[in-house]
N, C-alpha and C. Protein backbone atom coordinates (compact mmCIF):
# COMPACT_ATOMS: atom_id res chain seq x y z
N UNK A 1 48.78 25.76 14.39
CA UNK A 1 47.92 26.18 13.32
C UNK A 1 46.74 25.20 13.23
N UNK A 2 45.38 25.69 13.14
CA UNK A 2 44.01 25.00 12.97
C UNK A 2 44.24 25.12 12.12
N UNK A 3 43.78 23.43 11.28
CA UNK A 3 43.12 22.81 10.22
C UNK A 3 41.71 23.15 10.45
N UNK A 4 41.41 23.51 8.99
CA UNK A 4 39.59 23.34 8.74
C UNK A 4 39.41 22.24 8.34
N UNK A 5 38.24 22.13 8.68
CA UNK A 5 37.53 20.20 8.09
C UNK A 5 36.50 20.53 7.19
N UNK A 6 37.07 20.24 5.62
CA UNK A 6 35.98 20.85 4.78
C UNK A 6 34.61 19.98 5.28
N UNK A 7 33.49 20.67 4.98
CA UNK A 7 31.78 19.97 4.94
C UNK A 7 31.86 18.79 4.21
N UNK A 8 30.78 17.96 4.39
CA UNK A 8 30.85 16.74 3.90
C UNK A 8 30.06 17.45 2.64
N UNK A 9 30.23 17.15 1.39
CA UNK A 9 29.69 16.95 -0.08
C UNK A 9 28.12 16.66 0.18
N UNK A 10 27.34 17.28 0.02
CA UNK A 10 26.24 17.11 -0.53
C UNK A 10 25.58 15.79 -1.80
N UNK A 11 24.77 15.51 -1.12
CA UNK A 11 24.21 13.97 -2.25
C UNK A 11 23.52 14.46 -3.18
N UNK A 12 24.08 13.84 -4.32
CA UNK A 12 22.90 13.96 -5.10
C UNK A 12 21.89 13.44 -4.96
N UNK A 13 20.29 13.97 -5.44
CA UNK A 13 19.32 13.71 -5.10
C UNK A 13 18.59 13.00 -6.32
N UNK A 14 19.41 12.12 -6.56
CA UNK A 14 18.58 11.06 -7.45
C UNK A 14 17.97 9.93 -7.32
N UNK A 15 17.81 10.26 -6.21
CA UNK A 15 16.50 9.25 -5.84
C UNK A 15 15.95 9.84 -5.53
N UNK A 16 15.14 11.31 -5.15
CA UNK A 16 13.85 12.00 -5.22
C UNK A 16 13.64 12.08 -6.77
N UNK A 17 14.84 12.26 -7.83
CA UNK A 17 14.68 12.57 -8.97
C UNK A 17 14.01 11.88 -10.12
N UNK A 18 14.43 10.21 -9.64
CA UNK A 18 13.66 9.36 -10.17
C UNK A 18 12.65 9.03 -9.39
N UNK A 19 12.37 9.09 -8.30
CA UNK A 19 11.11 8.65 -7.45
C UNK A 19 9.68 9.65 -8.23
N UNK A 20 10.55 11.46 -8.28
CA UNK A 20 9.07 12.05 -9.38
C UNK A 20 9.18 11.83 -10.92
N UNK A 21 10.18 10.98 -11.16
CA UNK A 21 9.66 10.30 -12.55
C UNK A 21 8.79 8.98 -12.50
N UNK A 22 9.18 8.21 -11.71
CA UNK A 22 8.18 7.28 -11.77
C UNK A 22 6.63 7.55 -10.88
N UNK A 23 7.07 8.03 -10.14
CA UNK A 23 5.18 9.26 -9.59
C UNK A 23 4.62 9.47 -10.69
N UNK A 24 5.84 10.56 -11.60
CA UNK A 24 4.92 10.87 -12.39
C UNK A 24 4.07 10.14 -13.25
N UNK A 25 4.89 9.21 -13.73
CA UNK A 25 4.18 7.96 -14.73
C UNK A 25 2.97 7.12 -13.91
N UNK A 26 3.12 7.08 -12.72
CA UNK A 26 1.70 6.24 -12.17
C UNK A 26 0.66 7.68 -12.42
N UNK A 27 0.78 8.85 -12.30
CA UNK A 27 -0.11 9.81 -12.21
C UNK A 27 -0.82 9.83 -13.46
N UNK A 28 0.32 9.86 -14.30
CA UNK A 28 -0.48 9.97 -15.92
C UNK A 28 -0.53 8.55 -16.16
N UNK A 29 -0.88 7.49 -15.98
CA UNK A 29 -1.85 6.10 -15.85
C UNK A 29 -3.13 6.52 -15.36
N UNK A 30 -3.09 6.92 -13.82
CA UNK A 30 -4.64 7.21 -13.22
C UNK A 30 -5.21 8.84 -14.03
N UNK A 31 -4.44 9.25 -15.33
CA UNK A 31 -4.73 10.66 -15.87
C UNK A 31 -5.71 9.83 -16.44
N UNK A 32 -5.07 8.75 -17.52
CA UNK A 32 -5.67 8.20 -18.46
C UNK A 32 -7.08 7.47 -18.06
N UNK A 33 -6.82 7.12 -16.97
CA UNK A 33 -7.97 6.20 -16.41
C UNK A 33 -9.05 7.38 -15.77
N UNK A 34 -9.11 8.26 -15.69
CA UNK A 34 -10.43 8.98 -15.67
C UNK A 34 -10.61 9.94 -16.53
N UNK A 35 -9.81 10.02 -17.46
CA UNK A 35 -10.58 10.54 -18.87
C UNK A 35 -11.08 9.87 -19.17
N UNK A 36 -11.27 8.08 -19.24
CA UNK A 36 -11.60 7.35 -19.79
C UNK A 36 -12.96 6.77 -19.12
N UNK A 37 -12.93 7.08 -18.24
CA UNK A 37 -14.11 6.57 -16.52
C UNK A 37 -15.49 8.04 -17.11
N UNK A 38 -14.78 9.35 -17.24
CA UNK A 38 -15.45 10.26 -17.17
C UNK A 38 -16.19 10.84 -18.33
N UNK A 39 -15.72 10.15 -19.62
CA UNK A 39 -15.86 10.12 -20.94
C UNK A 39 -16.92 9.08 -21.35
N UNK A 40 -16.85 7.61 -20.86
CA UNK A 40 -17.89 7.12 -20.59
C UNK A 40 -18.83 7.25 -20.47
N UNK A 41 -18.62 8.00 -18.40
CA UNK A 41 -20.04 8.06 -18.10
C UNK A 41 -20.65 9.27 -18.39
N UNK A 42 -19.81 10.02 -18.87
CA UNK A 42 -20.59 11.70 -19.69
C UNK A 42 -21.71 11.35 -21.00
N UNK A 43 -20.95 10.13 -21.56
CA UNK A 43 -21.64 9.38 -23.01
C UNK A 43 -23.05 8.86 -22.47
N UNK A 44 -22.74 8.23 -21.28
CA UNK A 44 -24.05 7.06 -20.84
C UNK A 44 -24.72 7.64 -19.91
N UNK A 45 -24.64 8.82 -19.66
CA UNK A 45 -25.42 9.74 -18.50
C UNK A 45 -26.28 10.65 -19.92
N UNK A 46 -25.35 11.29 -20.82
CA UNK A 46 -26.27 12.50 -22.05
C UNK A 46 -27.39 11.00 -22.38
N UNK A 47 -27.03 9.94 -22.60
CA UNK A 47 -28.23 8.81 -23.81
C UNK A 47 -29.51 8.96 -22.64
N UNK A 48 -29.21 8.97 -21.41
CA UNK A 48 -30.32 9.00 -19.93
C UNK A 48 -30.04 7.48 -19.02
N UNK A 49 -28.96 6.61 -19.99
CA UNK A 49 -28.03 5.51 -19.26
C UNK A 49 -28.23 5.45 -17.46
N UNK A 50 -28.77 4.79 -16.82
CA UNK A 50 -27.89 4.44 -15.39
C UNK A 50 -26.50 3.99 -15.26
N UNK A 51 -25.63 4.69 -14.73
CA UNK A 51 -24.33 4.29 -14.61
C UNK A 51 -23.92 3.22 -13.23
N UNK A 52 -24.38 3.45 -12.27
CA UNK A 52 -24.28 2.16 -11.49
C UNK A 52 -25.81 1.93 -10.73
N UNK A 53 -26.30 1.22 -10.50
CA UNK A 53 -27.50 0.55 -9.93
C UNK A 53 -27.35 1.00 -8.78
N UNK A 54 -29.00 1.48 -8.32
CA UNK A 54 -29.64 2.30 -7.29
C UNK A 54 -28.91 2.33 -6.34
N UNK A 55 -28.28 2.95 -5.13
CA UNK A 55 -27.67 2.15 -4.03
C UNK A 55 -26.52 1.96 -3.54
N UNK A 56 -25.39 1.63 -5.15
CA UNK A 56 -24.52 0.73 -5.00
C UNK A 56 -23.37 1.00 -4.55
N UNK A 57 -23.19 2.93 -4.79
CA UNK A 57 -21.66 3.40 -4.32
C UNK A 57 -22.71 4.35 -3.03
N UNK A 58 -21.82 4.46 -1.78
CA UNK A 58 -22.68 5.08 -0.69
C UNK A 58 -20.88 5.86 -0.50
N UNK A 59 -21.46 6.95 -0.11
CA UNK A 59 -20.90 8.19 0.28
C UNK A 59 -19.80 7.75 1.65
N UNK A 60 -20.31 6.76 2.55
CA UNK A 60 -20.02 6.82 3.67
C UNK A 60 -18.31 6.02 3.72
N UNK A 61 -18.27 4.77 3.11
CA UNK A 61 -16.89 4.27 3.20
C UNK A 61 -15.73 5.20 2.32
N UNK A 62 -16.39 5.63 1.38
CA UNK A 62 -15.36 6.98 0.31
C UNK A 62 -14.87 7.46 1.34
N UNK A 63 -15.85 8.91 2.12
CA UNK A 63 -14.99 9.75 3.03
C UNK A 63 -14.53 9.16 3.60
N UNK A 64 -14.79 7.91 4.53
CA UNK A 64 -13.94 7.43 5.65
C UNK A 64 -12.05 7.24 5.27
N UNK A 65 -12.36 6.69 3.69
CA UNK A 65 -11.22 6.36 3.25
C UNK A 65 -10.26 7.61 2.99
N UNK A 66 -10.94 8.72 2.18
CA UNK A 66 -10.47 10.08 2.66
C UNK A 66 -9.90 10.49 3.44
N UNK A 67 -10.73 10.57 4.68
CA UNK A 67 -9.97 10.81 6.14
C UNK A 67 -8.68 9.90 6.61
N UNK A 68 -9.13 9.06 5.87
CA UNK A 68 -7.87 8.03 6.60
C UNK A 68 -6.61 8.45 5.36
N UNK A 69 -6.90 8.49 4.17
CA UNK A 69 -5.70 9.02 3.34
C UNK A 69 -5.19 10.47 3.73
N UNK A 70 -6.10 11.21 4.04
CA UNK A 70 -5.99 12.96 4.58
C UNK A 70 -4.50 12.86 6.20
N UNK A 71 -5.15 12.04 6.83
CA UNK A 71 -4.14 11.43 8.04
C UNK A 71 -3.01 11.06 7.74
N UNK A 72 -2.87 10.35 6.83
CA UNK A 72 -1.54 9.51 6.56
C UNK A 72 -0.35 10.73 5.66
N UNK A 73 -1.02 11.48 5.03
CA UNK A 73 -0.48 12.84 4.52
C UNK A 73 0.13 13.34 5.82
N UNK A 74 -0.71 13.57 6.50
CA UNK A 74 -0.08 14.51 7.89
C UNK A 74 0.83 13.79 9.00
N UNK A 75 0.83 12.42 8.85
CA UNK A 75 1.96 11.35 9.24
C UNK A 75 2.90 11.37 8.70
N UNK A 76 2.79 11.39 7.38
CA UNK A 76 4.02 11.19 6.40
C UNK A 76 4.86 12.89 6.25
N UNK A 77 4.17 13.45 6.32
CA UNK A 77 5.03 14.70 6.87
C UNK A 77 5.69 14.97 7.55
N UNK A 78 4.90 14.37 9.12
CA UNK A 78 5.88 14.49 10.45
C UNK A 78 7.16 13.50 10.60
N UNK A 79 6.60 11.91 9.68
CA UNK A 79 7.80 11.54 9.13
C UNK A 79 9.31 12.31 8.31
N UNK A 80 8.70 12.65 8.13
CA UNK A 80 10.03 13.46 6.75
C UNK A 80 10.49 14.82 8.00
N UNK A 81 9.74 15.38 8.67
CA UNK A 81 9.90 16.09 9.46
C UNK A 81 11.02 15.97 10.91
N UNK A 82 10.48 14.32 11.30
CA UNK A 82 11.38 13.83 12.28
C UNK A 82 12.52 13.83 11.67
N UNK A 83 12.82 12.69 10.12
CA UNK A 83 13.95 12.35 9.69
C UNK A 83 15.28 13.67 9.63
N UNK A 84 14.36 15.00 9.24
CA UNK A 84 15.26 16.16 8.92
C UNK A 84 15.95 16.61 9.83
N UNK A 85 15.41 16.21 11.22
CA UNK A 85 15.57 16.45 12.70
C UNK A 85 16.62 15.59 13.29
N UNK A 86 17.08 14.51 12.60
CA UNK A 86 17.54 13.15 13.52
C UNK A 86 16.59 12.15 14.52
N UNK A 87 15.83 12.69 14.41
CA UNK A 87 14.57 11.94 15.43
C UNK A 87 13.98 10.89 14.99
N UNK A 88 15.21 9.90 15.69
CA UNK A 88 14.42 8.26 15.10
C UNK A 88 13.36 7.96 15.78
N UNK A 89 13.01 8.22 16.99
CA UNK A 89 11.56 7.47 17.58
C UNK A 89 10.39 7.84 16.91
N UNK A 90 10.40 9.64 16.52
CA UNK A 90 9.08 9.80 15.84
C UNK A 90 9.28 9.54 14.56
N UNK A 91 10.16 9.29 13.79
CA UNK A 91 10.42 9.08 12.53
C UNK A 91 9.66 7.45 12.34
N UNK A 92 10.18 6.78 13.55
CA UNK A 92 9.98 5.50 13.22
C UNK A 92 8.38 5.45 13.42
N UNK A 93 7.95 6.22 14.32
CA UNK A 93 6.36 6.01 15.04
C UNK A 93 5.67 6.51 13.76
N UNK A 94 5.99 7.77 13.18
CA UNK A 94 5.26 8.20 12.03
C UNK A 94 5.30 7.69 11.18
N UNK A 95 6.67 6.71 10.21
CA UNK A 95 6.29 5.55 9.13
C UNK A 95 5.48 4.42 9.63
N UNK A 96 5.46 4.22 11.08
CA UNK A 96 4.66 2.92 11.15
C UNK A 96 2.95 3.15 11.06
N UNK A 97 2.85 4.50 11.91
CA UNK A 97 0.80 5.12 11.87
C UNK A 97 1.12 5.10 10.46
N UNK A 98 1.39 5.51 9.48
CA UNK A 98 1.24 5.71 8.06
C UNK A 98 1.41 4.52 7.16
N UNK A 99 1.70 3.81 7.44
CA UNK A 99 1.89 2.24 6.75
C UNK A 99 0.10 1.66 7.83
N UNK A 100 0.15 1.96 8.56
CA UNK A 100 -0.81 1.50 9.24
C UNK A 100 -2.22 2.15 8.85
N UNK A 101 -2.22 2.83 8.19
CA UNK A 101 -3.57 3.90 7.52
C UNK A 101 -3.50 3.71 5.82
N UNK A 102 -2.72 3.46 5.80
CA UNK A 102 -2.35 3.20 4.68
C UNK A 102 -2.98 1.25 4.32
N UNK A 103 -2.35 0.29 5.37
CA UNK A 103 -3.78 -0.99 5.43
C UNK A 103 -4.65 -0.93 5.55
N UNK A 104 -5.24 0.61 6.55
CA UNK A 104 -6.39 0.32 7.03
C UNK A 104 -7.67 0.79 6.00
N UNK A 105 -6.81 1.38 5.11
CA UNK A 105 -7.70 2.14 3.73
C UNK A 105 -7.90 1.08 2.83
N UNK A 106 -6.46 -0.04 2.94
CA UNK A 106 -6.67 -1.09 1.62
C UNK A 106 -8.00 -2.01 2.32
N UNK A 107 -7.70 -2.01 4.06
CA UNK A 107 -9.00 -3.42 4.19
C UNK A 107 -10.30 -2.66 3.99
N UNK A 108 -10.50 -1.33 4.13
CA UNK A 108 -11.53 -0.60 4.27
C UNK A 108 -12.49 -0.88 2.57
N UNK A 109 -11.47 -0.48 1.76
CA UNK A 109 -12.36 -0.60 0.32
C UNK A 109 -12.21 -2.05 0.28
N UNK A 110 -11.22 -2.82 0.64
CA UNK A 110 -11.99 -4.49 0.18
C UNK A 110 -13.07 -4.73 0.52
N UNK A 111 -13.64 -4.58 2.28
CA UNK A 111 -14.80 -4.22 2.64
C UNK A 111 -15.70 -4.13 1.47
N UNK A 112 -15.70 -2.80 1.57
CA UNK A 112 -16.45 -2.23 0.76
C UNK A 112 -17.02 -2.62 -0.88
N UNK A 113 -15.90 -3.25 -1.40
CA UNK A 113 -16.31 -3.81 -2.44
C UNK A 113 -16.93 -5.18 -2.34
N UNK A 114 -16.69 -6.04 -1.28
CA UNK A 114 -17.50 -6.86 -0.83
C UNK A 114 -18.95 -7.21 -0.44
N UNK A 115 -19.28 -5.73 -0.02
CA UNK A 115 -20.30 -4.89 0.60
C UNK A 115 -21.16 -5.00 -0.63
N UNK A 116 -21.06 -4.46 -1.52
CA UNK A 116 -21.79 -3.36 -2.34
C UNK A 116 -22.34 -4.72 -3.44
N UNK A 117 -21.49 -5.79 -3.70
CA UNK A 117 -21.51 -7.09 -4.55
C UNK A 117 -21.97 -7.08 -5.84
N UNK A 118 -21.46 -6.06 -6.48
CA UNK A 118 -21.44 -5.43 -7.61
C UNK A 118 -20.26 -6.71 -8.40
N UNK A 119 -20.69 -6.88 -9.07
CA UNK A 119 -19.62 -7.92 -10.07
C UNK A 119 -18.84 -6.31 -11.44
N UNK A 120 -17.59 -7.81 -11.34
CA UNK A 120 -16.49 -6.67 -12.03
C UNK A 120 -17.20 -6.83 -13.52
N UNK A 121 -18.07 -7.37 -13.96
CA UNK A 121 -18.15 -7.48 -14.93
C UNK A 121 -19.89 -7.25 -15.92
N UNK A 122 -19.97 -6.59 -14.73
CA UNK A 122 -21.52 -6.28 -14.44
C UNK A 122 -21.84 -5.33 -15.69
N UNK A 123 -21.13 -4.28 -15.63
CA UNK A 123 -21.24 -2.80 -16.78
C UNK A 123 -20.56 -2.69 -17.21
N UNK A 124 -19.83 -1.35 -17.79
CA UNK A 124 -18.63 -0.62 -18.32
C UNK A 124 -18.63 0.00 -16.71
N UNK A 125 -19.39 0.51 -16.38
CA UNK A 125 -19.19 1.49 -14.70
C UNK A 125 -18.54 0.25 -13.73
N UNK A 126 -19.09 -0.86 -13.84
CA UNK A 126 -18.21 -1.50 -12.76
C UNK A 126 -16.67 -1.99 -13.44
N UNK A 127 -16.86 -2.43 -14.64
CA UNK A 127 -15.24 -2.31 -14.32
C UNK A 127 -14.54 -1.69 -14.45
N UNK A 128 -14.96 -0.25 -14.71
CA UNK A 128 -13.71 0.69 -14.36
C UNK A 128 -13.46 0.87 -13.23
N UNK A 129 -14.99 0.92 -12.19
CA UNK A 129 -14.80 1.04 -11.07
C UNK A 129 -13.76 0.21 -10.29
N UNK A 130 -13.66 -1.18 -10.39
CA UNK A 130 -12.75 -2.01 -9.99
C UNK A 130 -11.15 -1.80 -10.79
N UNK A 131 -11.06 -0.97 -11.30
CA UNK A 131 -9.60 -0.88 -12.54
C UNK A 131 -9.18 0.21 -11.65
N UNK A 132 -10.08 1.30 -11.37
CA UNK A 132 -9.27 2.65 -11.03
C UNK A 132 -9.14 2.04 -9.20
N UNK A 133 -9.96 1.79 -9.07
CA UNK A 133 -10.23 1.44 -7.24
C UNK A 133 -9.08 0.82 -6.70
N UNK A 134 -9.50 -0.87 -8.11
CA UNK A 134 -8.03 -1.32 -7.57
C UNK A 134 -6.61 -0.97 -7.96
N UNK A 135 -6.51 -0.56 -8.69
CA UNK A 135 -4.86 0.20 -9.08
C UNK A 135 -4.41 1.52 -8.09
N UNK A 136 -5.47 1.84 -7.38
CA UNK A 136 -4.98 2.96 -6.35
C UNK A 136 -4.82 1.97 -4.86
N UNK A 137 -5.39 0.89 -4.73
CA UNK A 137 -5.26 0.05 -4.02
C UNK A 137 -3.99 -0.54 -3.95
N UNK A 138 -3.52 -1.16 -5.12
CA UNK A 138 -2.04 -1.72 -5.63
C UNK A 138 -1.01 -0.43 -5.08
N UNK A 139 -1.10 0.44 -5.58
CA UNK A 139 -0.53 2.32 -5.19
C UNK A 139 -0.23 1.97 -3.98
N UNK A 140 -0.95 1.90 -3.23
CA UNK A 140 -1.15 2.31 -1.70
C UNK A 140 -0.55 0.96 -0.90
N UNK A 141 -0.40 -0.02 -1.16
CA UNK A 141 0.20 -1.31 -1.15
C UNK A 141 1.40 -0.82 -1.59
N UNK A 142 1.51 -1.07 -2.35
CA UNK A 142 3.23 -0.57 -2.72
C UNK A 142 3.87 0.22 -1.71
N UNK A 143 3.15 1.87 -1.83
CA UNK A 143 3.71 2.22 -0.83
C UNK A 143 3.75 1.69 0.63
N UNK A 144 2.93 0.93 1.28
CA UNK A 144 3.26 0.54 2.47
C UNK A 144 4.42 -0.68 2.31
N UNK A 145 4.55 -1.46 1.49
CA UNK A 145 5.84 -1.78 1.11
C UNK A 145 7.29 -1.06 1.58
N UNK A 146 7.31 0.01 0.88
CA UNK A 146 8.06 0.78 0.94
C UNK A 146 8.50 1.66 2.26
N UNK A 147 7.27 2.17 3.26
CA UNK A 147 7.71 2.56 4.10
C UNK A 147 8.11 1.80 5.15
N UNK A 148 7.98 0.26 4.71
CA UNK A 148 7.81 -0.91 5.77
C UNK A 148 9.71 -0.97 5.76
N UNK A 149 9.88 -0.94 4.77
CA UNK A 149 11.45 -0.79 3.81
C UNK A 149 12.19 0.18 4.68
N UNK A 150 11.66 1.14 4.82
CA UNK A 150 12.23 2.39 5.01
C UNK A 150 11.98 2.00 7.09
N UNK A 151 11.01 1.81 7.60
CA UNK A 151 10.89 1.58 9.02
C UNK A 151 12.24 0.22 9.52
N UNK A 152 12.36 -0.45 8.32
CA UNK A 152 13.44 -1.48 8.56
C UNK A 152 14.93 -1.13 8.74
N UNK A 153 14.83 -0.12 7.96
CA UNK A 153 16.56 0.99 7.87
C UNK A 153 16.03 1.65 9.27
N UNK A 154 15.26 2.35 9.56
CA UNK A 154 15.43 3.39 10.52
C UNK A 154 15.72 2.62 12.27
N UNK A 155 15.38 1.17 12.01
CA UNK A 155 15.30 0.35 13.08
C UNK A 155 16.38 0.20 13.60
N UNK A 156 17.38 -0.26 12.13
CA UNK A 156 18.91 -0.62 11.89
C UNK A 156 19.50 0.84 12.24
N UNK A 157 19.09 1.83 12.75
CA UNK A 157 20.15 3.19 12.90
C UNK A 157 20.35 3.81 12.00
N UNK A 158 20.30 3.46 10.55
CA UNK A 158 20.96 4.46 9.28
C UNK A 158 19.70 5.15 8.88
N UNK A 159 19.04 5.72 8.88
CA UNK A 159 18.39 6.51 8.28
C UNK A 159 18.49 7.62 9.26
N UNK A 160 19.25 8.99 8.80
CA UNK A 160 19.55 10.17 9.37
C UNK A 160 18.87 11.50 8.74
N UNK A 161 19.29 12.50 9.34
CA UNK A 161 19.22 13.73 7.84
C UNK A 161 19.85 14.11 6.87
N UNK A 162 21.25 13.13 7.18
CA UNK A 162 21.90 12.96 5.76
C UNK A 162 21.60 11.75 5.08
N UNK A 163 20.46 11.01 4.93
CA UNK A 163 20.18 9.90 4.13
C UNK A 163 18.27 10.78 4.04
N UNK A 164 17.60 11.01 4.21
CA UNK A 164 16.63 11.99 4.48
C UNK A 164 15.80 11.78 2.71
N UNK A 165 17.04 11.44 1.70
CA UNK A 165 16.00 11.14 0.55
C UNK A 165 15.33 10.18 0.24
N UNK A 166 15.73 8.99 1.30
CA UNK A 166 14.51 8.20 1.16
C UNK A 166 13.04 8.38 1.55
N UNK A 167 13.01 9.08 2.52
CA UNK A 167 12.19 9.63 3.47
C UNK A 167 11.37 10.00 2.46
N UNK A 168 12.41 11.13 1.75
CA UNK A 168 11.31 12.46 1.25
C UNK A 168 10.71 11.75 -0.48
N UNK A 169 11.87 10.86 -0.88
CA UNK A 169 11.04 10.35 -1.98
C UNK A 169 9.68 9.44 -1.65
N UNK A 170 10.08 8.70 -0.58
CA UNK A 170 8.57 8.03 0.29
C UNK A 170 7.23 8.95 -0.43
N UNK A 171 7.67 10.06 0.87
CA UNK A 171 6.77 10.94 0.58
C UNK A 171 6.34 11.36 -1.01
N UNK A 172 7.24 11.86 -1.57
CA UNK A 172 6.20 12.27 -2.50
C UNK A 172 5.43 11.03 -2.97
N UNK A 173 5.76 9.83 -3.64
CA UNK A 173 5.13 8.68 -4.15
C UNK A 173 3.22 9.14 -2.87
N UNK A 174 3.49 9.06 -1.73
CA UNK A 174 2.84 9.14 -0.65
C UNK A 174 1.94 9.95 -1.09
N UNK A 175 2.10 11.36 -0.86
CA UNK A 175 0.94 12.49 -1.26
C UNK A 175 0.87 12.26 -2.63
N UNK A 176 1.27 11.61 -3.33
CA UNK A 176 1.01 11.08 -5.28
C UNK A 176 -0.38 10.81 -4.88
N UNK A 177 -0.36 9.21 -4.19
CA UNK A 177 -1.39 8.58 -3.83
C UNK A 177 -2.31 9.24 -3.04
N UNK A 178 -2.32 9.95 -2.35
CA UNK A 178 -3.50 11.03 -1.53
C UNK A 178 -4.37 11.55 -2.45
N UNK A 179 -2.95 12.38 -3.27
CA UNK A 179 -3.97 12.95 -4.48
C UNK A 179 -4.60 12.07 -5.46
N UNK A 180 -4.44 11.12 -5.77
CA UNK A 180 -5.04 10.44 -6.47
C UNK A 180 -6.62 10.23 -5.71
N UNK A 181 -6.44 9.99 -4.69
CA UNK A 181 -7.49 9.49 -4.03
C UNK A 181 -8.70 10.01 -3.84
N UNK A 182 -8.07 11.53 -4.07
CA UNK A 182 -9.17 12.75 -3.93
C UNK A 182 -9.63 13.02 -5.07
N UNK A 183 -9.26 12.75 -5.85
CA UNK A 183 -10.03 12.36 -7.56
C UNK A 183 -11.27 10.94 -7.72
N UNK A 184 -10.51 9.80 -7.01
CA UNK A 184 -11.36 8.95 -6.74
C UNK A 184 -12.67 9.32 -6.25
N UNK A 185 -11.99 10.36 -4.88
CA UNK A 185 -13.29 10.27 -4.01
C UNK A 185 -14.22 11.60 -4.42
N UNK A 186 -14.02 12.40 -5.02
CA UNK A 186 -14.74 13.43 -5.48
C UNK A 186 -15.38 13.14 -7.19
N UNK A 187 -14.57 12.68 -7.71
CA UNK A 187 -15.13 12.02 -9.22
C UNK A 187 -15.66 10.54 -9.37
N UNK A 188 -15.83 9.90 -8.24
CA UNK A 188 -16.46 8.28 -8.25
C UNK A 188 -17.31 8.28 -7.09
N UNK A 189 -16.82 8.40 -6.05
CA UNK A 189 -17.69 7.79 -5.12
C UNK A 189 -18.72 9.68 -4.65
N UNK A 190 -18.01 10.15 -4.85
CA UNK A 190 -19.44 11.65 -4.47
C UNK A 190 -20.20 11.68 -5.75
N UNK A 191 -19.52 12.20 -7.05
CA UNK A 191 -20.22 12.44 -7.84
C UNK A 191 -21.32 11.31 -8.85
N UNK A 192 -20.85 10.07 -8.28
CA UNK A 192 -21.27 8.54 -9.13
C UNK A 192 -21.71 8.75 -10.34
């Protein structure tokens, strides 16, 4: 007589569960911070106000940073994609390009704010600019933290498609920060 081998139990998924509670709470932080950016400069744009000096935000490092956040979305997918698969090589190759776009966005706006030599304390426009810039900066740091975390398990062998919620909570925190970014870059650096 065959024995059946019941399925292994299903995990709970409370760590995607709290990963979109605390998403959510960084989201409604950067909510607050451009009602507050956009409320401003709606006030100091109607008086006929200059909001930042001639020049100072250029179109060109924004998109770049875009593109490079737009990429790391489509990394971090194929990440979560490998993991669902068992596929540690691309799992591991895709957290590392994505931790790696993910620096290359943080050195890109240090750059850039270096560049431009706007002091934090110049206007009300610059320091929000430096509040929202850098707290999506901190964001994006963190997360490469995290997937650095997560590339360290997958090195060690345990990260499978039955462990897969670290992966996927990664991710969302991940596209959190994308989207954030596309607020940045369409409400700060296009629209100034």
């Amino acid at each position: 007589m065959a024995s059946t081998v019941p399925a292994a139990p299903t995990r709970p998924r409370t760590l995607v569960v709290a990963s979109a509670f605390g998403t959510g709470s960084v989201v409604m932080y950067f909510g607050c911070l451009f009602a507050l950016y956009f409320s401003i400069r709606h006030d100091a744009m109607a008086w006929g106000a200059q909001w930042y000096p001639e020049g100072a935000i250029q179109l060109v490092p924004g998109g770049m940073n875009m593109s490079t956040m737009a990429m790391s979305a489509i990394t971090m997918g194929w990440a979560v994609h490998a993991v669902l698969n068992d596929d540690r090589i691309h799992a591991m190759i895709a957290m590392a390009l994505t931790a790696v776009l993910g620096i290359a966005m943080v050195n890109q706006t240090v750059f850039y704010f270096k560049d431009i030599g706007l002091p934090i304390d110049a206007s009300e426009a610059a320091t929000l600019l430096f509040t929202i810039v850098g707290s999506h900066m901190v964001m994006v740091a963190i997360g490469v933290l995290w997937l650095g975390l997560l590339l360290l398990r997958a090195l060690g062998g345990q990260d499978t498609s039955r462990h897969r919620d670290l992966v996927s909570a990664a991710a969302l925190y991940w596209y959190a920060s994308v989207a954030v970014y596309s607020v940045i870059w369409i409400g700060i650096y296009i629209a100034k």
